[in-house]
C-alpha atoms as a PDB file:
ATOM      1  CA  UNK A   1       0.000   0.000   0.000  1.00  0.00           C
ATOM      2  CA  UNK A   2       1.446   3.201  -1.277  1.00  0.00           C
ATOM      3  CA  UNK A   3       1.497   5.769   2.144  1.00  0.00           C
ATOM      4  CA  UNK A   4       1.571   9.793   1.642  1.00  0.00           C
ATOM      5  CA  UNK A   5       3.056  12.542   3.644  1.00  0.00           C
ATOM      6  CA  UNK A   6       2.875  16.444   3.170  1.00  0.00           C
ATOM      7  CA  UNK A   7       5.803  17.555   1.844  1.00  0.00           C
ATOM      8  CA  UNK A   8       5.984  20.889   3.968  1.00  0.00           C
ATOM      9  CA  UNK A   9       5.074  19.718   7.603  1.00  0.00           C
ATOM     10  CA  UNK A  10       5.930  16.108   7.155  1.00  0.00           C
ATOM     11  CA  UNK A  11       2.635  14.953   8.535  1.00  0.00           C
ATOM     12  CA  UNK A  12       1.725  11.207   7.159  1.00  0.00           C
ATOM     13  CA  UNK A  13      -1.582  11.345   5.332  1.00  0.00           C
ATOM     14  CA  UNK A  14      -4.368   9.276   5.787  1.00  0.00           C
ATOM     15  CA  UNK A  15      -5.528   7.102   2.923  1.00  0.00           C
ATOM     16  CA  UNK A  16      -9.005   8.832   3.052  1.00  0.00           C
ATOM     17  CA  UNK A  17      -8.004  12.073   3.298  1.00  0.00           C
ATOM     18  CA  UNK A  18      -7.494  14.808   0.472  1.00  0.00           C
ATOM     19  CA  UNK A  19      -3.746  15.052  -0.977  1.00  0.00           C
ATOM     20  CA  UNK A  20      -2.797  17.937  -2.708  1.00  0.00           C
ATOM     21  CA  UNK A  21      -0.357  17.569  -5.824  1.00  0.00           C
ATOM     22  CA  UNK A  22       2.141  20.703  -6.302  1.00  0.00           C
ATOM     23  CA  UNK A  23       3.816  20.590  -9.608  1.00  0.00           C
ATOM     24  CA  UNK A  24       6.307  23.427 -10.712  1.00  0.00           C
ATOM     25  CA  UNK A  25       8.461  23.702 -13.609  1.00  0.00           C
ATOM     26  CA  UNK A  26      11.563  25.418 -13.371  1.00  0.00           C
ATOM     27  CA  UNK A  27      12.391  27.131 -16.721  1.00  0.00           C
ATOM     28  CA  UNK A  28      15.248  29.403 -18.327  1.00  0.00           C
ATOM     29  CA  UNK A  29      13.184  31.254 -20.879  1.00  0.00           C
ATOM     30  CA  UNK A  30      15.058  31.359 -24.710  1.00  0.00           C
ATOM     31  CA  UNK A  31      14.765  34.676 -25.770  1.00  0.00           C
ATOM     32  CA  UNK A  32      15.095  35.303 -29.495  1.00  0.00           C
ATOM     33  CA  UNK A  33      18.128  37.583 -30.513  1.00  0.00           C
ATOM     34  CA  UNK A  34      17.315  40.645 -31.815  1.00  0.00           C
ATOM     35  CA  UNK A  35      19.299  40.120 -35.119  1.00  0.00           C
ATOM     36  CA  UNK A  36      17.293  36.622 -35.849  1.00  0.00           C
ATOM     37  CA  UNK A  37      15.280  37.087 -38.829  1.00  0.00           C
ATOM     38  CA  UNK A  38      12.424  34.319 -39.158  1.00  0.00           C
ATOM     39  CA  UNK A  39      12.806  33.946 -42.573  1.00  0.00           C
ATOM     40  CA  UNK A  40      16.351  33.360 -42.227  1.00  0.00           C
ATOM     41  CA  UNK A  41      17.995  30.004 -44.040  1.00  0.00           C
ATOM     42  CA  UNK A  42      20.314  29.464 -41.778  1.00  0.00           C
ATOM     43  CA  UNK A  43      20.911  25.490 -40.512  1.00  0.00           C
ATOM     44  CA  UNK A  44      20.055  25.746 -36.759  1.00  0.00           C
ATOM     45  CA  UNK A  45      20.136  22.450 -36.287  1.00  0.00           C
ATOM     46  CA  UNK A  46      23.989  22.356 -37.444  1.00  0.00           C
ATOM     47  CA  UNK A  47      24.832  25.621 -35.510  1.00  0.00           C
ATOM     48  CA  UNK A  48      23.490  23.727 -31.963  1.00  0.00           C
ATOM     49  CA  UNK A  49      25.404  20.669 -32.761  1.00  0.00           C
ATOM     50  CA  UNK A  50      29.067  22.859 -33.275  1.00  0.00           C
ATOM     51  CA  UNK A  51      27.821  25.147 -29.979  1.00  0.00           C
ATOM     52  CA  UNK A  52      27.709  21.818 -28.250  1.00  0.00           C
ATOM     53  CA  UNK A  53      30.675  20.092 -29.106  1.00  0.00           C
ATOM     54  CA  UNK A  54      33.064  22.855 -28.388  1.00  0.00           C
ATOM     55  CA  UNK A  55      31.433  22.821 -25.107  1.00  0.00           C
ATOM     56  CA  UNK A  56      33.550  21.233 -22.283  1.00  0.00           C
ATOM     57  CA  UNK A  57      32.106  18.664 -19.839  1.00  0.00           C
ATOM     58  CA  UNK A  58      31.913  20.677 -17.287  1.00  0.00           C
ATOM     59  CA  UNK A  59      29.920  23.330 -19.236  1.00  0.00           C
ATOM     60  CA  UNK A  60      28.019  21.336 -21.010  1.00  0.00           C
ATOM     61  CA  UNK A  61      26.234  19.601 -16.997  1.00  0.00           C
ATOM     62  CA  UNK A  62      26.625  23.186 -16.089  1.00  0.00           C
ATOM     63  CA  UNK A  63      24.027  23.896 -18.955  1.00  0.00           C
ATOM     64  CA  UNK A  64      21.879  20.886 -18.242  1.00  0.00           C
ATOM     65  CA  UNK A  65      21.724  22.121 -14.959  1.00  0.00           C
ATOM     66  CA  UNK A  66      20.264  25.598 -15.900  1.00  0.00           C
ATOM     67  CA  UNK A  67      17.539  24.184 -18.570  1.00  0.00           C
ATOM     68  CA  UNK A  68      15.260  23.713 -15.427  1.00  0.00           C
ATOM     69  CA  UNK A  69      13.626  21.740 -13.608  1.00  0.00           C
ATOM     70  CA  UNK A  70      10.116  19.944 -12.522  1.00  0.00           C
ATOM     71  CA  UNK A  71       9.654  19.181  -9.048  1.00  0.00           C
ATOM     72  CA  UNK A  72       6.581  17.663  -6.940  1.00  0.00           C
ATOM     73  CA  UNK A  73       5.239  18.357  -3.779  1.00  0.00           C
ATOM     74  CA  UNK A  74       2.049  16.359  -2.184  1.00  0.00           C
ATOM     75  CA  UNK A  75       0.777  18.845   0.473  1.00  0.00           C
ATOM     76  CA  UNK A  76      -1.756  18.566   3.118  1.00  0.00           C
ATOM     77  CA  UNK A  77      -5.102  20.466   3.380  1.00  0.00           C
ATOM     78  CA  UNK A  78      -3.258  23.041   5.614  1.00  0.00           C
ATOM     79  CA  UNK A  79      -0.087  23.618   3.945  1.00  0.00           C
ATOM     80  CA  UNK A  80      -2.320  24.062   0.398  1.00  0.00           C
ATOM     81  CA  UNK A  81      -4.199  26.619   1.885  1.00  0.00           C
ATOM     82  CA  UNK A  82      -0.820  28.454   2.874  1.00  0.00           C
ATOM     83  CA  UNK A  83       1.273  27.366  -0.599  1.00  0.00           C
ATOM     84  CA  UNK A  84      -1.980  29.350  -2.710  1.00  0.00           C
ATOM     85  CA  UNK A  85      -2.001  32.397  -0.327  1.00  0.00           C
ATOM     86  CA  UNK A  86       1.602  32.510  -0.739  1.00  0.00           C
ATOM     87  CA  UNK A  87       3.349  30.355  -3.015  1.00  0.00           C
ATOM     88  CA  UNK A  88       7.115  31.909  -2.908  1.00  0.00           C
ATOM     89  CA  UNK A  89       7.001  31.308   0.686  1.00  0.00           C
ATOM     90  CA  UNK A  90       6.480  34.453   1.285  1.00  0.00           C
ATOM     91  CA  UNK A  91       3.966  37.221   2.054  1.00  0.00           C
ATOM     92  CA  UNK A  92       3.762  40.031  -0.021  1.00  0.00           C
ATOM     93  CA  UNK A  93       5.526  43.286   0.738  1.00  0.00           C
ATOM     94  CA  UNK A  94       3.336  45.656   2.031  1.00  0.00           C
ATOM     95  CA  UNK A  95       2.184  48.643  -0.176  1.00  0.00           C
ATOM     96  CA  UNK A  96       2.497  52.204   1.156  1.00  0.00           C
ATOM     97  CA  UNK A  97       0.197  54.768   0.306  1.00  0.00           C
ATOM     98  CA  UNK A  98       1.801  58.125  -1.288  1.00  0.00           C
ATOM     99  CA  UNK A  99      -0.676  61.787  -0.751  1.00  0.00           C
ATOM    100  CA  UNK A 100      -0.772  63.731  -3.741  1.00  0.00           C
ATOM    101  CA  UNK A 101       1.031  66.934  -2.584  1.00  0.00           C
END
Protein backbone atom coordinates (compact mmCIF):
# COMPACT_ATOMS: atom_id res chain seq x y z
CA UNK A 1 0.00 0.00 0.00
CA UNK A 2 1.45 3.20 -1.28
CA UNK A 3 1.50 5.77 2.14
CA UNK A 4 1.57 9.79 1.64
CA UNK A 5 3.06 12.54 3.64
CA UNK A 6 2.88 16.44 3.17
CA UNK A 7 5.80 17.56 1.84
CA UNK A 8 5.98 20.89 3.97
CA UNK A 9 5.07 19.72 7.60
CA UNK A 10 5.93 16.11 7.15
CA UNK A 11 2.64 14.95 8.54
CA UNK A 12 1.73 11.21 7.16
CA UNK A 13 -1.58 11.35 5.33
CA UNK A 14 -4.37 9.28 5.79
CA UNK A 15 -5.53 7.10 2.92
CA UNK A 16 -9.00 8.83 3.05
CA UNK A 17 -8.00 12.07 3.30
CA UNK A 18 -7.49 14.81 0.47
CA UNK A 19 -3.75 15.05 -0.98
CA UNK A 20 -2.80 17.94 -2.71
CA UNK A 21 -0.36 17.57 -5.82
CA UNK A 22 2.14 20.70 -6.30
CA UNK A 23 3.82 20.59 -9.61
CA UNK A 24 6.31 23.43 -10.71
CA UNK A 25 8.46 23.70 -13.61
CA UNK A 26 11.56 25.42 -13.37
CA UNK A 27 12.39 27.13 -16.72
CA UNK A 28 15.25 29.40 -18.33
CA UNK A 29 13.18 31.25 -20.88
CA UNK A 30 15.06 31.36 -24.71
CA UNK A 31 14.77 34.68 -25.77
CA UNK A 32 15.10 35.30 -29.49
CA UNK A 33 18.13 37.58 -30.51
CA UNK A 34 17.31 40.64 -31.81
CA UNK A 35 19.30 40.12 -35.12
CA UNK A 36 17.29 36.62 -35.85
CA UNK A 37 15.28 37.09 -38.83
CA UNK A 38 12.42 34.32 -39.16
CA UNK A 39 12.81 33.95 -42.57
CA UNK A 40 16.35 33.36 -42.23
CA UNK A 41 18.00 30.00 -44.04
CA UNK A 42 20.31 29.46 -41.78
CA UNK A 43 20.91 25.49 -40.51
CA UNK A 44 20.06 25.75 -36.76
CA UNK A 45 20.14 22.45 -36.29
CA UNK A 46 23.99 22.36 -37.44
CA UNK A 47 24.83 25.62 -35.51
CA UNK A 48 23.49 23.73 -31.96
CA UNK A 49 25.40 20.67 -32.76
CA UNK A 50 29.07 22.86 -33.28
CA UNK A 51 27.82 25.15 -29.98
CA UNK A 52 27.71 21.82 -28.25
CA UNK A 53 30.68 20.09 -29.11
CA UNK A 54 33.06 22.85 -28.39
CA UNK A 55 31.43 22.82 -25.11
CA UNK A 56 33.55 21.23 -22.28
CA UNK A 57 32.11 18.66 -19.84
CA UNK A 58 31.91 20.68 -17.29
CA UNK A 59 29.92 23.33 -19.24
CA UNK A 60 28.02 21.34 -21.01
CA UNK A 61 26.23 19.60 -17.00
CA UNK A 62 26.62 23.19 -16.09
CA UNK A 63 24.03 23.90 -18.95
CA UNK A 64 21.88 20.89 -18.24
CA UNK A 65 21.72 22.12 -14.96
CA UNK A 66 20.26 25.60 -15.90
CA UNK A 67 17.54 24.18 -18.57
CA UNK A 68 15.26 23.71 -15.43
CA UNK A 69 13.63 21.74 -13.61
CA UNK A 70 10.12 19.94 -12.52
CA UNK A 71 9.65 19.18 -9.05
CA UNK A 72 6.58 17.66 -6.94
CA UNK A 73 5.24 18.36 -3.78
CA UNK A 74 2.05 16.36 -2.18
CA UNK A 75 0.78 18.84 0.47
CA UNK A 76 -1.76 18.57 3.12
CA UNK A 77 -5.10 20.47 3.38
CA UNK A 78 -3.26 23.04 5.61
CA UNK A 79 -0.09 23.62 3.94
CA UNK A 80 -2.32 24.06 0.40
CA UNK A 81 -4.20 26.62 1.88
CA UNK A 82 -0.82 28.45 2.87
CA UNK A 83 1.27 27.37 -0.60
CA UNK A 84 -1.98 29.35 -2.71
CA UNK A 85 -2.00 32.40 -0.33
CA UNK A 86 1.60 32.51 -0.74
CA UNK A 87 3.35 30.35 -3.02
CA UNK A 88 7.11 31.91 -2.91
CA UNK A 89 7.00 31.31 0.69
CA UNK A 90 6.48 34.45 1.29
CA UNK A 91 3.97 37.22 2.05
CA UNK A 92 3.76 40.03 -0.02
CA UNK A 93 5.53 43.29 0.74
CA UNK A 94 3.34 45.66 2.03
CA UNK A 95 2.18 48.64 -0.18
CA UNK A 96 2.50 52.20 1.16
CA UNK A 97 0.20 54.77 0.31
CA UNK A 98 1.80 58.12 -1.29
CA UNK A 99 -0.68 61.79 -0.75
CA UNK A 100 -0.77 63.73 -3.74
CA UNK A 101 1.03 66.93 -2.58
Amino acid sequence: MIHFSCDRCKRVLDADETRYLVRVEVTMPLEPLDGDDPEDDRDHLAEIHNMLERLSDEEAASLSEDAGRLLRFDLCRECYKKFIQFPVGREPAEQFGFSEN
